[in-house]
Protein backbone atom coordinates (compact mmCIF):
# COMPACT_ATOMS: atom_id res chain seq x y z
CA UNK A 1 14.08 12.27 -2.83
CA UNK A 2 14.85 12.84 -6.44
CA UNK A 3 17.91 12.79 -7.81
CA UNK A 4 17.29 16.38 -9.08
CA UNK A 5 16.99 17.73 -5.52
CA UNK A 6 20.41 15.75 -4.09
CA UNK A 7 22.73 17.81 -2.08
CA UNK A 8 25.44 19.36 -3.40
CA UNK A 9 28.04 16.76 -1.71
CA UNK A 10 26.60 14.35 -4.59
CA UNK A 11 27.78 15.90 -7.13
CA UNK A 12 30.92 14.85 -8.44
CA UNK A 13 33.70 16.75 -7.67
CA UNK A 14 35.71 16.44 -10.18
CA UNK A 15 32.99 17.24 -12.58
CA UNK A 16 32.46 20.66 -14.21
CA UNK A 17 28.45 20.15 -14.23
CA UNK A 18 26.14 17.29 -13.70
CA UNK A 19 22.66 17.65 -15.69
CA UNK A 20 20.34 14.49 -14.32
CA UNK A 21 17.13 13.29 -15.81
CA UNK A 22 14.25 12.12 -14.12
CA UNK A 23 15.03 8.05 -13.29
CA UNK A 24 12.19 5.47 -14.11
CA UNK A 25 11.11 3.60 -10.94
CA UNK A 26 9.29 0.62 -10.82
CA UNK A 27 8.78 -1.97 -8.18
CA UNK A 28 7.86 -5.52 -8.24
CA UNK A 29 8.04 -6.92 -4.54
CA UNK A 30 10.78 -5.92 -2.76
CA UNK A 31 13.13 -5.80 -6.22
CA UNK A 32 12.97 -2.10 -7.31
CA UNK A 33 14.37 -0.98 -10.63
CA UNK A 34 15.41 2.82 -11.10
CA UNK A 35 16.83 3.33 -14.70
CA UNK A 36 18.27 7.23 -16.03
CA UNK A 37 20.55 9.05 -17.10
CA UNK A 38 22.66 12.08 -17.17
CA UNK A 39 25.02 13.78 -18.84
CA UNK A 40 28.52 15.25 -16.45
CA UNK A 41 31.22 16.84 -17.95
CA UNK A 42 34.79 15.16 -17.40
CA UNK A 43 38.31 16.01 -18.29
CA UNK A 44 39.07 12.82 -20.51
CA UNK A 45 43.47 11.61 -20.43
CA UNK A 46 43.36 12.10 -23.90
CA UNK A 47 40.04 14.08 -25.30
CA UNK A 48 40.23 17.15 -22.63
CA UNK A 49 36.85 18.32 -21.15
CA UNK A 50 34.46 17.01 -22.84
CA UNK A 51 30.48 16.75 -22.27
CA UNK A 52 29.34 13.04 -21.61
CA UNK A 53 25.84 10.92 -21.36
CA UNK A 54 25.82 8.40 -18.78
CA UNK A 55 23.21 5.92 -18.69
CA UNK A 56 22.31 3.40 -15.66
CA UNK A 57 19.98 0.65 -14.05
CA UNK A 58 20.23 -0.44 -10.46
CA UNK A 59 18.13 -3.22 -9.52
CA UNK A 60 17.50 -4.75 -6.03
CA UNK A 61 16.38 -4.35 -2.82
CA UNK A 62 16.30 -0.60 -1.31
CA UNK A 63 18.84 -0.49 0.59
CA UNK A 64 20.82 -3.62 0.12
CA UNK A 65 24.69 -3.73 -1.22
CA UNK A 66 25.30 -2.35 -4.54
CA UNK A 67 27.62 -4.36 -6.99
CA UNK A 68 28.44 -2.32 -10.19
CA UNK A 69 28.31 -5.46 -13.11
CA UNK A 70 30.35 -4.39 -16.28
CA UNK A 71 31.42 -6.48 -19.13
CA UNK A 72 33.04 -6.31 -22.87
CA UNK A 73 32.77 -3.00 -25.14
CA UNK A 74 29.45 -4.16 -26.28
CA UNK A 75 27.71 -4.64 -23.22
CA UNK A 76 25.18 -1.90 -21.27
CA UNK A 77 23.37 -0.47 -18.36
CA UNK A 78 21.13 -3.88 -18.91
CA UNK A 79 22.70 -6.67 -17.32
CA UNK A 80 19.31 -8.84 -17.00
CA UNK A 81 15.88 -8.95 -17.66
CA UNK A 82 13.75 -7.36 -14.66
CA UNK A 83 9.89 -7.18 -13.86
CA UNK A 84 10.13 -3.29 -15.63
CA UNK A 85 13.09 -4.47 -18.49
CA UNK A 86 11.73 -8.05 -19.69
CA UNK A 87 14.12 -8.03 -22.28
CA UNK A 88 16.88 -10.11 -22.09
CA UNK A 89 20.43 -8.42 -20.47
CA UNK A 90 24.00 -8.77 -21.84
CA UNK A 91 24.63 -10.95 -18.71
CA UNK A 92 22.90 -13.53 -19.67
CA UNK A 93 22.48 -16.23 -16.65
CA UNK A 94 25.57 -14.31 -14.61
CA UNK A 95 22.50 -12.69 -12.57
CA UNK A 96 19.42 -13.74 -11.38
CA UNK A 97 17.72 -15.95 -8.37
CA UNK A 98 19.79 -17.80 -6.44
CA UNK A 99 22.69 -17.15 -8.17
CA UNK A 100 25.95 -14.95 -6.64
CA UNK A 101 24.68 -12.18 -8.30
CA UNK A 102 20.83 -12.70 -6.98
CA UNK A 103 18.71 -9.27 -7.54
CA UNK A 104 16.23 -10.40 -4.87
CA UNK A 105 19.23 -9.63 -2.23
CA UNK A 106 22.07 -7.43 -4.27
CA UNK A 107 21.07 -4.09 -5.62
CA UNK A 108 22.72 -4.88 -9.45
CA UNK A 109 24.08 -1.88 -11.07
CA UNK A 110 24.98 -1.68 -14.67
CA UNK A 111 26.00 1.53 -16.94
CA UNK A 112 26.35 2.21 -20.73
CA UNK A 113 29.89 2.91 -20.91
CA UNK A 114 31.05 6.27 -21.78
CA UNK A 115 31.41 6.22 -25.76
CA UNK A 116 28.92 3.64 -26.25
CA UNK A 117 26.40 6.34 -27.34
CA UNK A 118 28.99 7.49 -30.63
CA UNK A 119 28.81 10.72 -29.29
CA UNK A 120 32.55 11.43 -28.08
CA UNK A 121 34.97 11.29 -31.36
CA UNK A 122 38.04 11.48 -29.11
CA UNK A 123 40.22 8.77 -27.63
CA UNK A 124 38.85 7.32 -24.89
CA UNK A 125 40.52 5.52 -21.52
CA UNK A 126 39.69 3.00 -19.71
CA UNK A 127 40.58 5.89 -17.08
CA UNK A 128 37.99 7.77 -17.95
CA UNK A 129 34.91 4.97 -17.75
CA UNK A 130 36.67 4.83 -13.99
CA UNK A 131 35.76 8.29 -13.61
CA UNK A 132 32.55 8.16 -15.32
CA UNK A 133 32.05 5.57 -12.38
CA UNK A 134 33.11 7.49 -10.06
CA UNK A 135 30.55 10.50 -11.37
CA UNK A 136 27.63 7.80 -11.22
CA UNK A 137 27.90 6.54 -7.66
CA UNK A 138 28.44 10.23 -6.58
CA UNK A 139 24.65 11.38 -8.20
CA UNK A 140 23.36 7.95 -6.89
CA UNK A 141 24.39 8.50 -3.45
CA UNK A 142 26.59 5.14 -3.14
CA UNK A 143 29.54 6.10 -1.05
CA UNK A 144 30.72 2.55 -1.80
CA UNK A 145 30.04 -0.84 -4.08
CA UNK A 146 30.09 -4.11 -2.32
CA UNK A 147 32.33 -5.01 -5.32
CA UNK A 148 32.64 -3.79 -8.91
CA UNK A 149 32.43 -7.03 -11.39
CA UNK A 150 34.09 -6.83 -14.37
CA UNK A 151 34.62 -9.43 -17.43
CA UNK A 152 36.89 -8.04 -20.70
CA UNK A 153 36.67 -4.58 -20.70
CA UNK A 154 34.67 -4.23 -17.59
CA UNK A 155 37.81 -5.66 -15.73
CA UNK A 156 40.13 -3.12 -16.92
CA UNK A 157 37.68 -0.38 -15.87
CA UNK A 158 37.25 -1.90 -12.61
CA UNK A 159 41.28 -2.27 -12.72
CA UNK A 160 41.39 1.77 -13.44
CA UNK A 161 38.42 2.57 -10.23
CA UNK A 162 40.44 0.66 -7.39
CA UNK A 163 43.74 2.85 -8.57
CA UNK A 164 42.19 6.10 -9.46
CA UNK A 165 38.82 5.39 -6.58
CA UNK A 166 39.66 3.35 -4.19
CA UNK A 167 37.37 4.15 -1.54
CA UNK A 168 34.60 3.43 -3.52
CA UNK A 169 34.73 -0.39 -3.60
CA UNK A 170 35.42 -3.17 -1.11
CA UNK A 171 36.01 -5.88 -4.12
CA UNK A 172 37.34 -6.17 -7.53
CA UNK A 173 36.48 -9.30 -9.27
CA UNK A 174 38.60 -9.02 -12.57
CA UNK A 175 37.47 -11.85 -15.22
CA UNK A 176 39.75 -12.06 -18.44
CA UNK A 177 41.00 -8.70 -18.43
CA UNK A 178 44.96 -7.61 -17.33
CA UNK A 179 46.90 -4.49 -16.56
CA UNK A 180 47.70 -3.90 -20.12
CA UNK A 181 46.92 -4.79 -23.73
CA UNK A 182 48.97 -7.68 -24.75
CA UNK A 183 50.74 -6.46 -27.98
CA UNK A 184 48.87 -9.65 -30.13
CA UNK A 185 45.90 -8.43 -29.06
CA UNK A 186 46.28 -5.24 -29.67
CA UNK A 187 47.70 -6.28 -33.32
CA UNK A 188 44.23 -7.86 -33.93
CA UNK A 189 41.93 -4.99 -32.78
CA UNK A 190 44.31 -3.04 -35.40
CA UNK A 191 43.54 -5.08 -38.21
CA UNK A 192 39.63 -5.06 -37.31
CA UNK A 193 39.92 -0.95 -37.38
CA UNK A 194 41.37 -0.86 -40.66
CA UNK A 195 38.75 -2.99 -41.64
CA UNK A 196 35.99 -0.33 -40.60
CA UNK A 197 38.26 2.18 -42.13
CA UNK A 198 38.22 0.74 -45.47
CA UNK A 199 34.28 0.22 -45.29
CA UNK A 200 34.58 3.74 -44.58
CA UNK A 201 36.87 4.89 -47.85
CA UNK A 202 34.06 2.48 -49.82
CA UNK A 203 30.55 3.87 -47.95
CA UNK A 204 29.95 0.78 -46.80
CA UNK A 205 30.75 1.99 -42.76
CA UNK A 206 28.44 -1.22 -41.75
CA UNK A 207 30.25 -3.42 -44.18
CA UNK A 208 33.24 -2.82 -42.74
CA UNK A 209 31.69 -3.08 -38.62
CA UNK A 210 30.35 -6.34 -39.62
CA UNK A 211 33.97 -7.64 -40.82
CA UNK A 212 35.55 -6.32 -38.08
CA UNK A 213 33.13 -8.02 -35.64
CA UNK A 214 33.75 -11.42 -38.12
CA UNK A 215 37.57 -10.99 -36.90
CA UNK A 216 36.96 -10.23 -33.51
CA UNK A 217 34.35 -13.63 -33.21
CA UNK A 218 37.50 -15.85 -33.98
CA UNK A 219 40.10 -13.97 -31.27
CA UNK A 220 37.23 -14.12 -28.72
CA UNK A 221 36.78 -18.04 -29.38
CA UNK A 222 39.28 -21.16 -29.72
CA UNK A 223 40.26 -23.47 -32.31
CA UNK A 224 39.20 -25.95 -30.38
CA UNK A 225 35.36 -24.83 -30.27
CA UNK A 226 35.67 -24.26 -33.98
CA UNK A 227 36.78 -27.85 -34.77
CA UNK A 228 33.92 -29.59 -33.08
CA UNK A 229 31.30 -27.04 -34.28
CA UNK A 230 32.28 -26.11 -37.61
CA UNK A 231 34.19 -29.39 -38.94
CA UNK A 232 32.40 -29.86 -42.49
CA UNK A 233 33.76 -29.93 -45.98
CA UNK A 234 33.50 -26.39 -47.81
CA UNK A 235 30.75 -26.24 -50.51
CA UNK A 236 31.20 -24.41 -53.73
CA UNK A 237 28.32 -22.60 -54.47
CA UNK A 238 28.31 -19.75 -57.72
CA UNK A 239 31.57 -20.69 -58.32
CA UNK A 240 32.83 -20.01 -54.82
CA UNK A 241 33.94 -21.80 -52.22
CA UNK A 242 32.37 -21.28 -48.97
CA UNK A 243 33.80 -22.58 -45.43
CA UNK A 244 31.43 -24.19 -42.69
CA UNK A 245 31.66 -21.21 -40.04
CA UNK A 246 30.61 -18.36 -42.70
CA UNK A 247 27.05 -18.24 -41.72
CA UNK A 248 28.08 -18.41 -37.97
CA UNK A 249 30.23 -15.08 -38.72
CA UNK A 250 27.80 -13.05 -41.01
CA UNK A 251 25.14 -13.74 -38.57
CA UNK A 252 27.29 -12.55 -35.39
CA UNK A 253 28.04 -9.47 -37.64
CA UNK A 254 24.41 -8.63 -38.76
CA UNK A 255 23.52 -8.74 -34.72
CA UNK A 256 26.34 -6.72 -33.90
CA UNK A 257 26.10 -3.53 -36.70
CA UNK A 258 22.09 -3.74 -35.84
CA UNK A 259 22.89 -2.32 -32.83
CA UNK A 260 26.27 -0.67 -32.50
CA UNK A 261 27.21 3.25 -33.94
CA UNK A 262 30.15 2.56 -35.89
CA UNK A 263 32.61 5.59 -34.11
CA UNK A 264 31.31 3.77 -30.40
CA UNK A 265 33.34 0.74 -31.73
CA UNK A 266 35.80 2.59 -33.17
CA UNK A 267 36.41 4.29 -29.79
CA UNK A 268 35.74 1.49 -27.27
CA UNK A 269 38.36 -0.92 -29.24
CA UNK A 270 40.78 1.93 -29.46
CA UNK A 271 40.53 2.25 -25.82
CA UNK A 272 41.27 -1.52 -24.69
CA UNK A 273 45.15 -0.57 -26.15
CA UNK A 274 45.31 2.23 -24.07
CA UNK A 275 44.75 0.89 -21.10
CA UNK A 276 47.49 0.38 -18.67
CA UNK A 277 48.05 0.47 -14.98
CA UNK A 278 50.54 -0.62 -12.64
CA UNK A 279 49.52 -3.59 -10.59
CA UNK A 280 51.04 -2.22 -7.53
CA UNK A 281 48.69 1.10 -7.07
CA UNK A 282 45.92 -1.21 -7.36
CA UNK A 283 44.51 -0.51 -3.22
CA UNK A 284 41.70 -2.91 -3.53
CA UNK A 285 41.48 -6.44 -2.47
CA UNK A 286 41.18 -8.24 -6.27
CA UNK A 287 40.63 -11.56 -7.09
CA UNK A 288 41.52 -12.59 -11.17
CA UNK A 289 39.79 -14.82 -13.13
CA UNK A 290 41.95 -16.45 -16.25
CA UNK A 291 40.56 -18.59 -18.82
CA UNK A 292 43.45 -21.29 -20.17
CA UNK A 293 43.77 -20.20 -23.78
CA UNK A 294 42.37 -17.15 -23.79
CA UNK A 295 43.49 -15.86 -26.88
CA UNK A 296 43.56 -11.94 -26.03
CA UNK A 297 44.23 -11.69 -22.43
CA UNK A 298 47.22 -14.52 -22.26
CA UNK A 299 47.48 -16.81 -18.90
CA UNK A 300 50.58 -15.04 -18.35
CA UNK A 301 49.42 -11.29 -18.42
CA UNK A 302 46.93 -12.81 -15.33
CA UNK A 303 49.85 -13.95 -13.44
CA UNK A 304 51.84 -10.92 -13.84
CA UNK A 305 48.65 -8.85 -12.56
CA UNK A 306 48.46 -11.17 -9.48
CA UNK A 307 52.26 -11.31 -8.79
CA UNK A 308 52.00 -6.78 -8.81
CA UNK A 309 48.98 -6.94 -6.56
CA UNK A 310 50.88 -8.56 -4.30
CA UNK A 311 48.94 -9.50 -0.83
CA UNK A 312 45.80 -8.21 -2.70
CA UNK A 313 45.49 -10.38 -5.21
CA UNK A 314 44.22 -14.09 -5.58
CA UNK A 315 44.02 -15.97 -9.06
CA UNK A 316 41.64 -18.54 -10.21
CA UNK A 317 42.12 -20.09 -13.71
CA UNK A 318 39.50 -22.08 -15.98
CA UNK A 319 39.92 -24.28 -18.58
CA UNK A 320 37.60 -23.97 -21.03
CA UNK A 321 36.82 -24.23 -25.02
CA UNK A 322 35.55 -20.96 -25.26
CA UNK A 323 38.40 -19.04 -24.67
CA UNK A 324 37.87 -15.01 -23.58
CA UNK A 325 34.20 -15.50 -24.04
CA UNK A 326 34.04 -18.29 -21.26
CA UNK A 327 32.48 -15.81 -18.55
CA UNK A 328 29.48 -15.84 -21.10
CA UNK A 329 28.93 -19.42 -21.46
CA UNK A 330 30.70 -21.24 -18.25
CA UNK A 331 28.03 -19.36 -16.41
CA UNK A 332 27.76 -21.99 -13.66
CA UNK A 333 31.92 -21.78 -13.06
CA UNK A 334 31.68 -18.19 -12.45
CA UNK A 335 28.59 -17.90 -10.31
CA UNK A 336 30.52 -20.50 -8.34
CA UNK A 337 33.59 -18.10 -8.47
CA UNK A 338 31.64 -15.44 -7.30
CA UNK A 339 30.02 -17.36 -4.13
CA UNK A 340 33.18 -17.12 -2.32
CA UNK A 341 33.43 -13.65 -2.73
CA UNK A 342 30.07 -12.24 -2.94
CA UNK A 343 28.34 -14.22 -0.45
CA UNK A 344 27.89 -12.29 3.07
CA UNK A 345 28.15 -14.42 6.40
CA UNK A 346 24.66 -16.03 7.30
CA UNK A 347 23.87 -16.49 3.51
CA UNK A 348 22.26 -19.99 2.50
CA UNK A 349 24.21 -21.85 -0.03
């Protein structure tokens, strides 16, 4: 069946339309890959109805459990290279054989988050990527994920689905993300705006993204990490002085405008502040991951989430150098992490 000639009952409900293109299928053994997208039109909290594109991939076995894979405000419907998508996914080593998240027996879902496109020039919740969920597993035909994983922002949308969805997944696994935007944090996504808003005032709107990103490189990372990797005496060049770690931030910033509409940014950092829930109308069994020194989400925003989830939740911390990027590069901690959650009885270690 296409996804053009689903039932009514797909459609979701609280959506004033739903216009679906043609998915992409391709098959390589028993791993199929279906990639499309559509565009629904949602009531956003703060932007009122407004017309968006959503954008997916679901890898895996037909008919095997679905787990919805999100992660920061850069990340996108690819989570991992694939016999049709070679390319390399924002997920790095998170997914592949024999790890938790192992295509070959989980169907892997990813989505380009609502915004992402720089299409929508209105605020943007983290409520409304839970509804833009929500709208996706309805015009897939998944009543319900086998768990929704989410690191940085994906963990506050996943956060927003088990209070505003509940029924539609079994397990949130919430890695360095909280119930609210710690008021440092949200001080330093501030400062990177005004950044891009002063490119802006100059035409120079990638200038500005690229500074911003500089900025955000050092809150996602420790000073620890930047000691050992970056300890060097400064070298004066043209009569300026120039610091170990500056070619480490331009390049991070060229990779990041090549690929990133300024007014997505804009709107995907805006929304991190606005996100906020109460722990206790979380109805979804949740297990938090923390990262010791994570500069943005702080140790104790993770154990204030736990202690309002009550019976619900569990917490697991890290300790790592890398600070909120450690899901990204302590890949073999997590996939461990995710075992004992993931893994179904009569699974081989």
């Amino acid at each position: 069946m296409s996804f053009a000639d689903l039932p009514a009952r797909h459609l979701p409900p609280h959506d004033a339309a739903v216009v679906v293109a043609p998915a992409h299928v391709a098959a390589s053994g028993a791993t199929e890959v279906r990639r499309g997208e559509f565009e629904a039109a949602l009531t956003l909290r703060h932007g009122g109805p407004q017309t968006v594109r959503i954008a997916w991939e679901l890898v895996g076995p037909a008919g095997a459990p679905v787990v919805l894979v999100a992660g920061g405000i850069s990340a996108h419907r690819h989570v991992a290279a694939n016999a049709a998508c070679p390319e390399v996914g924002w997920a790095g080593n998170l997914v592949g054989n024999a790890r938790a998240l192992d295509p070959s027996r989980t169907r892997v879902l990813g989505l380009d988050y609502v915004g992402a496109d720089g299409r929508v020039d209105v605020p943007i919740d983290t409520a409304d990527q839970a509804d833009a969920v929500a709208a996706l597993l309805d015009v897939l035909g998944i009543a319900r994920l086998r768990a929704f994983v989410g690191y940085s922002y994906g963990a506050l949308v996943g956060l927003q689905l088990a209070v505003r969805h509940p029924a539609r997944v079994s397990q949130l696994v919430a890695v360095s993300g909280a119930h609210r935007a710690h008021p440092y944090a949200a001080a330093w996504r501030a400062l990177q705006r005004k950044a891009v808003a002063l490119g802006q005032l100059q035409c120079a709107d990638v200038q500005g993204l690229s500074l911003a990103r500089q900025f955000a490189m050092l809150s996602y990372r420790t000073p620890e990490e930047f000691e050992e990797r970056f300890d060097a005496p400064p070298e004066v060049s043209n009569g300026r002085v120039r610091v170990a770690a500056e070619d480490y931030l331009d390049a991070a910033g060229a990779r990041f405008v090549a690929r990133t509409p300024v007014n997505a940014w804009l709107r995907l950092s805006e929304s991190i502040d606005l996100h906020r829930i109460d722990p206790a109308q979380v109805a979804v069994p949740t297990l938090v991951v923390a990262v010791e020194g994570d500069r943005l989400v702080p140790l104790s925003d993770s154990v204030a989430l736990v202690e309002g989830l009550g019976a619900l939740g569990q917490l697991r911390v890290l300790r790592s150098p890398y600070g909120h990027d450690a899901f990204l590069k302590e890949t073999d901690r997590i996939d461990g992490i995710l075992a004992g959650v993931l893994r179904q009885p009569g699974d081989s270690a």
